[in-house]
C-alpha atoms as a PDB file:
ATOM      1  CA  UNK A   1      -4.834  92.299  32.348  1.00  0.00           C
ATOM      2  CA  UNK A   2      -7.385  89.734  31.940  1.00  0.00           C
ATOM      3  CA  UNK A   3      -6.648  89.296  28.463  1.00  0.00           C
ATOM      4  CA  UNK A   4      -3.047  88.139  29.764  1.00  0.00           C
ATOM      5  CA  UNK A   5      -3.982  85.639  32.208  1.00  0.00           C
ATOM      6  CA  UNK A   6      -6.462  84.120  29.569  1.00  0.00           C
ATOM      7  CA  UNK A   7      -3.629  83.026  27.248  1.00  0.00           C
ATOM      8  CA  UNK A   8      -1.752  81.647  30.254  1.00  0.00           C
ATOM      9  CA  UNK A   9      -4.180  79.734  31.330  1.00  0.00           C
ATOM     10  CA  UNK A  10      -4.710  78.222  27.415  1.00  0.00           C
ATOM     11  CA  UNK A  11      -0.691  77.294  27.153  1.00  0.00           C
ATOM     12  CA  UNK A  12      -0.751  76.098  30.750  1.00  0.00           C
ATOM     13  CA  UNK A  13      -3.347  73.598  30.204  1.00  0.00           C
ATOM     14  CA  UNK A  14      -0.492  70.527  29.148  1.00  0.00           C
ATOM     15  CA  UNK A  15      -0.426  68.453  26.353  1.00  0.00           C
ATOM     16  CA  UNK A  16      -3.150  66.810  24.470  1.00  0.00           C
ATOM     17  CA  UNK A  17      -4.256  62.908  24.048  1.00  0.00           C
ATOM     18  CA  UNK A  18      -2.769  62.816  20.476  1.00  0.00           C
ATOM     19  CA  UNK A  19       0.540  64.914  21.238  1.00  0.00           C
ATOM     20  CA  UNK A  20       0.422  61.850  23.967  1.00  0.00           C
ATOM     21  CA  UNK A  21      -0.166  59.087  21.827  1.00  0.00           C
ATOM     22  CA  UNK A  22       2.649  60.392  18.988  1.00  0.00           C
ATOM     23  CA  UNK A  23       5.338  60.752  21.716  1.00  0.00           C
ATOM     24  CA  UNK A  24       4.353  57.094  23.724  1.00  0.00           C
ATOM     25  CA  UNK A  25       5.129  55.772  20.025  1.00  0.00           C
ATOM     26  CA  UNK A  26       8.177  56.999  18.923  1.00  0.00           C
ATOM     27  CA  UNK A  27       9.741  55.830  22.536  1.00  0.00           C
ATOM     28  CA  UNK A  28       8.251  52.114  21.882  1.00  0.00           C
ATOM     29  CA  UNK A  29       9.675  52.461  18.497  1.00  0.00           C
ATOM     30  CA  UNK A  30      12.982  53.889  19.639  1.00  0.00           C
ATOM     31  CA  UNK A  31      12.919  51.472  22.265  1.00  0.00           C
ATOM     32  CA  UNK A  32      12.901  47.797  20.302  1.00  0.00           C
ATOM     33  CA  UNK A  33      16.085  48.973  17.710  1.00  0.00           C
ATOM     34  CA  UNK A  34      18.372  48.657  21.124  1.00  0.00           C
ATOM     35  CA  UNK A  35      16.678  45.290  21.458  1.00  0.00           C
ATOM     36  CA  UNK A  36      16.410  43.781  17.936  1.00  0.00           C
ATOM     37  CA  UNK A  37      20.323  44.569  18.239  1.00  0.00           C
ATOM     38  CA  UNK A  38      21.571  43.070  21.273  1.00  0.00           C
ATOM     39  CA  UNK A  39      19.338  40.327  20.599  1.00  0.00           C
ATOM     40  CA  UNK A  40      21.108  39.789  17.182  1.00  0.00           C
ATOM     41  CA  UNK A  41      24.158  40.758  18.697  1.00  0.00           C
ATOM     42  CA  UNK A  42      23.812  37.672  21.415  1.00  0.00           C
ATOM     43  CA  UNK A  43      23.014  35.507  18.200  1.00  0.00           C
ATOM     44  CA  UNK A  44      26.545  36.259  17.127  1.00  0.00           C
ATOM     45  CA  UNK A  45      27.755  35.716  20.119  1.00  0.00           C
ATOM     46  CA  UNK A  46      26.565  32.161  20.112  1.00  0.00           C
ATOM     47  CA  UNK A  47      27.114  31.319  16.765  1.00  0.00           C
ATOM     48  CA  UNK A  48      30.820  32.009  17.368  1.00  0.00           C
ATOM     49  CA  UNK A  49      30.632  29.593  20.572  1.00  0.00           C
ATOM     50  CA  UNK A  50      29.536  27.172  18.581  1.00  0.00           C
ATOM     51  CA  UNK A  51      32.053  27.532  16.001  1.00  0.00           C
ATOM     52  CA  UNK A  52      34.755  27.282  18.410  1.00  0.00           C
ATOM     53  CA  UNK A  53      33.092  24.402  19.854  1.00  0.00           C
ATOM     54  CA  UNK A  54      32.950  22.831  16.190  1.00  0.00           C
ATOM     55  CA  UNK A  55      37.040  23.431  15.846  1.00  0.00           C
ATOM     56  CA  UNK A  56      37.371  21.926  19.347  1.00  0.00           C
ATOM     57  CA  UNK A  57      35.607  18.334  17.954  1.00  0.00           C
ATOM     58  CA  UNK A  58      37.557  18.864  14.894  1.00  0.00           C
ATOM     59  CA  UNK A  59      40.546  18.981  16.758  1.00  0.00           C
ATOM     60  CA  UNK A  60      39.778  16.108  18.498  1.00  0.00           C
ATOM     61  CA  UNK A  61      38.837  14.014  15.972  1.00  0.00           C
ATOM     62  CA  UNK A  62      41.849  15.003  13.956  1.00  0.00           C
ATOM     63  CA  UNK A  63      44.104  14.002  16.929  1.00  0.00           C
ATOM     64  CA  UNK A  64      42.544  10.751  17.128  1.00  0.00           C
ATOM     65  CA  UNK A  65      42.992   9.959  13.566  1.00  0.00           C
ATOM     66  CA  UNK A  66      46.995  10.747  14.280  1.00  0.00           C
ATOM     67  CA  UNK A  67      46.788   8.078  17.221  1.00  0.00           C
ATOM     68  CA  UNK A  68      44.545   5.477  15.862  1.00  0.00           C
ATOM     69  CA  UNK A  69      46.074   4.736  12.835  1.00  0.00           C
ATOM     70  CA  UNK A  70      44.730   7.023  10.683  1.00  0.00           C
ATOM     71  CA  UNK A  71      40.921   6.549  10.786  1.00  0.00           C
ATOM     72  CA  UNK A  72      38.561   9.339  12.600  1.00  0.00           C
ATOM     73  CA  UNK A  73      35.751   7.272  15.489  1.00  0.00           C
ATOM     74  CA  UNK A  74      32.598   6.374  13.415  1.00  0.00           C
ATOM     75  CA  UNK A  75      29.852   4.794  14.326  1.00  0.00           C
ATOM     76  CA  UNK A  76      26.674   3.433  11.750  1.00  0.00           C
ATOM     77  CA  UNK A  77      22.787   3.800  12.200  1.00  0.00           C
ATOM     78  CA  UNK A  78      22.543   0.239  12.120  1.00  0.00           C
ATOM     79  CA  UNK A  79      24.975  -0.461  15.162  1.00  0.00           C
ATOM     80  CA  UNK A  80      27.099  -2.715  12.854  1.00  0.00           C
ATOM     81  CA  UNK A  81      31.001  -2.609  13.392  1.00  0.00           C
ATOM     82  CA  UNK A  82      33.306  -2.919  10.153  1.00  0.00           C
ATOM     83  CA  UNK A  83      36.800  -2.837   9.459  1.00  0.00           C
ATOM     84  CA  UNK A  84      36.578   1.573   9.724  1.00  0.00           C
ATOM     85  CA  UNK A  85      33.643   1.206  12.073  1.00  0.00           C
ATOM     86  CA  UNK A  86      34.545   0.516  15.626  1.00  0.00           C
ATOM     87  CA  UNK A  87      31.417   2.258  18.486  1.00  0.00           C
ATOM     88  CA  UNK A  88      28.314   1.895  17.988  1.00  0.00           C
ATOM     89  CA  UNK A  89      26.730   5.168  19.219  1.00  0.00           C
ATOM     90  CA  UNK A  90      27.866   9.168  18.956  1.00  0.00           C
ATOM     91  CA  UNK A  91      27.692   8.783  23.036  1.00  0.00           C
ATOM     92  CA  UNK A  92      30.472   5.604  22.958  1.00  0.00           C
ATOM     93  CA  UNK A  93      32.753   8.287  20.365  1.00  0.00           C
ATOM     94  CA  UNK A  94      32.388  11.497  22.761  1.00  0.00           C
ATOM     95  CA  UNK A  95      33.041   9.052  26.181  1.00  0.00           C
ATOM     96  CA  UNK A  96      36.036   7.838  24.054  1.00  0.00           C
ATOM     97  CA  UNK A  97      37.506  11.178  23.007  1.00  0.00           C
ATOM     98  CA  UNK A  98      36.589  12.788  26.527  1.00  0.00           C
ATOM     99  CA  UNK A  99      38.513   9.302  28.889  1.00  0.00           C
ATOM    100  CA  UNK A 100      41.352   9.486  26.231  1.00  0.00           C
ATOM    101  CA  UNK A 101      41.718  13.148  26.556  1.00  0.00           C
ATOM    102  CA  UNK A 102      40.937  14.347  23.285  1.00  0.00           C
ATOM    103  CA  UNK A 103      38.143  16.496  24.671  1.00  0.00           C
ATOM    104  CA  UNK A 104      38.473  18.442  28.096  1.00  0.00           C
ATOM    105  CA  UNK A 105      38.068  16.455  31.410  1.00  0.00           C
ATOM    106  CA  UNK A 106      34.976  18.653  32.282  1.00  0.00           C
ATOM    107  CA  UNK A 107      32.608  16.787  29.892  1.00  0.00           C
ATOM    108  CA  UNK A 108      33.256  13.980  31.426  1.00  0.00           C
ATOM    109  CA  UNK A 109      29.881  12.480  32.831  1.00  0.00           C
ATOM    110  CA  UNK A 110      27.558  14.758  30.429  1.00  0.00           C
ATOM    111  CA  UNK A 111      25.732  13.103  27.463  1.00  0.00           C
ATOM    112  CA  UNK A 112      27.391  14.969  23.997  1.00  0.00           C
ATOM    113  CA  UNK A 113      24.029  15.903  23.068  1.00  0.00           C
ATOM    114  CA  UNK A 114      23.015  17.597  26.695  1.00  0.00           C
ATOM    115  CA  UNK A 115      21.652  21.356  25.490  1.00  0.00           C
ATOM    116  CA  UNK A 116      24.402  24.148  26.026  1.00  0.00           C
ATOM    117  CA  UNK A 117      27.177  21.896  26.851  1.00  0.00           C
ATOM    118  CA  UNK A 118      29.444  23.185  24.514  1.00  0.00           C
ATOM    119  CA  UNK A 119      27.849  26.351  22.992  1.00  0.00           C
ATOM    120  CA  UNK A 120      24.743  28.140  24.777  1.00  0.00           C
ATOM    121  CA  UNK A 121      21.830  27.478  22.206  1.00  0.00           C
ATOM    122  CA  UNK A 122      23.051  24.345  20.776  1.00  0.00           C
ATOM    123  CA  UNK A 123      23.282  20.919  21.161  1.00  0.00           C
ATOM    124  CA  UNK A 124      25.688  18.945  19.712  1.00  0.00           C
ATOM    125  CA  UNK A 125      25.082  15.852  17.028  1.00  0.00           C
ATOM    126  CA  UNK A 126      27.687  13.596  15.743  1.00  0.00           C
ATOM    127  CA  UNK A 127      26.538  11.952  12.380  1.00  0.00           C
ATOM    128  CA  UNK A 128      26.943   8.510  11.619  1.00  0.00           C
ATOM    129  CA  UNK A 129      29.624   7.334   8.910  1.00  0.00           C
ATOM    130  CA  UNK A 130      26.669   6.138   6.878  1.00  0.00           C
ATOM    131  CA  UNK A 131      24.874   9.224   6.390  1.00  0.00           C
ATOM    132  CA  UNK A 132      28.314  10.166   4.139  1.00  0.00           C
ATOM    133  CA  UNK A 133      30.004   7.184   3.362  1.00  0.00           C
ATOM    134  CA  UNK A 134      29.603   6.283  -0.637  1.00  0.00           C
ATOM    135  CA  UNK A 135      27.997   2.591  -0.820  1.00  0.00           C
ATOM    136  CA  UNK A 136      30.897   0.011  -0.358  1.00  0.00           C
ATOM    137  CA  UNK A 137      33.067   2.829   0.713  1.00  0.00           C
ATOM    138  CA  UNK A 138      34.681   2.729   4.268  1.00  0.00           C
ATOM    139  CA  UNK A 139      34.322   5.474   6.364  1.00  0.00           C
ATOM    140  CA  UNK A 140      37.944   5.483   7.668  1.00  0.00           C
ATOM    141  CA  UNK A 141      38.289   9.348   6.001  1.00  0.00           C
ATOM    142  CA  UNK A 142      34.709  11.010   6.507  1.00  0.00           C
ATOM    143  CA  UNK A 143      32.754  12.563   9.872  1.00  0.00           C
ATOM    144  CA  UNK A 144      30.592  15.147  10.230  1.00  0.00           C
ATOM    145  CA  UNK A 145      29.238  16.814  13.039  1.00  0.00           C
ATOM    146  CA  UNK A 146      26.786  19.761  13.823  1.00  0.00           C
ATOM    147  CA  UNK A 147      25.806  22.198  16.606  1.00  0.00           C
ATOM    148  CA  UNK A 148      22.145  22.354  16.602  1.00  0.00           C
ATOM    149  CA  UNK A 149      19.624  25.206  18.049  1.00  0.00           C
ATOM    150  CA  UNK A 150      17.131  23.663  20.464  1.00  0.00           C
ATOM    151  CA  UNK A 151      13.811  24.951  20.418  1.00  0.00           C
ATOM    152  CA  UNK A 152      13.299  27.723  22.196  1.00  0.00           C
ATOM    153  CA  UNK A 153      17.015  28.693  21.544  1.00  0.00           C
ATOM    154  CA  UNK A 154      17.334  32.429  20.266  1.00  0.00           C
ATOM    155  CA  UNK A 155      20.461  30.873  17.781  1.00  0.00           C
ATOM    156  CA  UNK A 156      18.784  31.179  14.122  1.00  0.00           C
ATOM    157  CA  UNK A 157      20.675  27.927  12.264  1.00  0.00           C
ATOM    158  CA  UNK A 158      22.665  24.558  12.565  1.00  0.00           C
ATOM    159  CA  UNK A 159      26.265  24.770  11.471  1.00  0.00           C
ATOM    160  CA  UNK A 160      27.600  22.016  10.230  1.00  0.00           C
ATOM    161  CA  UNK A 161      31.414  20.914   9.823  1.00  0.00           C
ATOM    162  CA  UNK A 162      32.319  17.946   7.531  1.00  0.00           C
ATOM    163  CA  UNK A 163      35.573  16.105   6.781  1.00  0.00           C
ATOM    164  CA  UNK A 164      34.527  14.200   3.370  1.00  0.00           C
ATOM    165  CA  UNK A 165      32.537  15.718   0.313  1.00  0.00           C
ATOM    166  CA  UNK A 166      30.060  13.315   0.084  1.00  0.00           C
ATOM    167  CA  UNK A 167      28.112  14.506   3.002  1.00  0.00           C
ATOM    168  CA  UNK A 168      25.169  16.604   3.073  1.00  0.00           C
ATOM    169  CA  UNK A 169      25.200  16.682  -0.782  1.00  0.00           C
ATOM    170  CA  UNK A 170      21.758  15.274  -0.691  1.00  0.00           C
ATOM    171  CA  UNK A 171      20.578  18.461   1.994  1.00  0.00           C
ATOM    172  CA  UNK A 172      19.512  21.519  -0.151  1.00  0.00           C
ATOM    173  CA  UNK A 173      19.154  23.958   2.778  1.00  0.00           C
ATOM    174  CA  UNK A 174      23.084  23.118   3.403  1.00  0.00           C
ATOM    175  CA  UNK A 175      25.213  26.574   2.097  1.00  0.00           C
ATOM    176  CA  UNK A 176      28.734  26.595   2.174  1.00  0.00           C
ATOM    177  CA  UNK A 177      30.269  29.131   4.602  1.00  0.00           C
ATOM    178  CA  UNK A 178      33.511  30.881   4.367  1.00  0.00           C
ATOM    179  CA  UNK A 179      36.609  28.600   4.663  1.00  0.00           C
ATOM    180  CA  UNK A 180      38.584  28.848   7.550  1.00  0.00           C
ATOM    181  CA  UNK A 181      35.950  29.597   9.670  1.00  0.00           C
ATOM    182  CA  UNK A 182      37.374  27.037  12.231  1.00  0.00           C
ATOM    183  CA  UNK A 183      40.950  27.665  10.964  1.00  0.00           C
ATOM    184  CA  UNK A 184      41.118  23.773   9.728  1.00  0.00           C
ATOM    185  CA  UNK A 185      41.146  23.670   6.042  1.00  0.00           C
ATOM    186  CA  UNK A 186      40.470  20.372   4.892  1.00  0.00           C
ATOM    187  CA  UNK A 187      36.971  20.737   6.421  1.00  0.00           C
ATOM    188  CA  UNK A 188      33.836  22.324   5.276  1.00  0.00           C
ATOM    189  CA  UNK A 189      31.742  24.624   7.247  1.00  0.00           C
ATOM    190  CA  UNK A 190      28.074  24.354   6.132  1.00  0.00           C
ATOM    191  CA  UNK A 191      25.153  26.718   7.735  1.00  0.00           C
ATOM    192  CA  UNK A 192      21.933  24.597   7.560  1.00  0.00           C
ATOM    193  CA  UNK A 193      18.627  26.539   6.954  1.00  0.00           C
ATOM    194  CA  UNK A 194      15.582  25.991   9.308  1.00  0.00           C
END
């Protein structure tokens, strides 16, 4: 009888500190794949936001070139006007395109490059006719734009869209994505490397 109660009393005695340890780990370890995945999961969610919010601009600036005589709004780094040139900031294009009602009404009274305006994680940044336009080339035909993660944004890249070839050609992080990402296919999509 005693003999009994002694092995009881050894399997009754619980687990040890290593049987502890080894069990604690695999449920941290089990625990961040969930994470890792919604968390890359919510990074695709966002990147497609901001693609939409790419074909929206597009859109815009695509129905503004039907209006306006067949030029897309530029502006130039050096404030100059020209004959293709006609704001002098990306903030005078976006207050243009959202009063003539190229863009939705609710942007109205927000700066274009105000931090999850259009796509959570990204700001918005409409390049300059210079940055693409060919030297003594107008800029009637070219734009370019790009949604932007801020820092401390979870979104891993810029993605750039760009009506004209000559743009970003000098930008060796810029790869080519799919075409028809934004369902416009004169453009081309570009993600832009950290």
């Amino acid at each position: 009888m005693c003999s009994r109660e002694r092995n009881n009393s050894n399997t009754a005695r619980g687990y040890s500190l290593v049987e502890m340890l080894i069990v604690t780990a695999l449920i941290v370890i089990l625990a961040t794949i969930p994470v890792a995945l919604l968390r890359r999961s919510r990074e695709k969610t966002y990147e497609a936001e901001a693609l939409k919010s790419l074909r929206m601009m597009a859109l815009a600036y695509e129905n503004y070139y039907a209006q306006k005589g067949h030029r897309y709004p530029n502006y130039r780094t050096d404030g100059q006007y020209a004959e293709d040139i006609e704001y002098q900031s990306a903030e005078q294009i976006w207050d243009d395109l959202v009063r003539s009602s190229l863009l939705p009404r609710q942007y109205s009274g927000f700066p274009h490059d105000r931090h999850d305006l259009l796509a959570r994680g990204y700001v918005l940044s409409i390049y300059p006719a210079d940055y693409g336009a060919a030297p003594g080339m107008g800029a009637r035909n070219i734009y370019a734009m790009a949604m932007i993660p801020y820092e401390g944004s979870i979104a891993r890249q810029a993605i750039v869209v760009v009506q004209g070839q000559r743009f970003f050609s000098m930008y060796p992080t810029a790869v080519p994505r799919k075409m028809g990402d934004l369902g416009l296919y004169s453009l081309t999509v570009y993600s832009m490397a950290d």
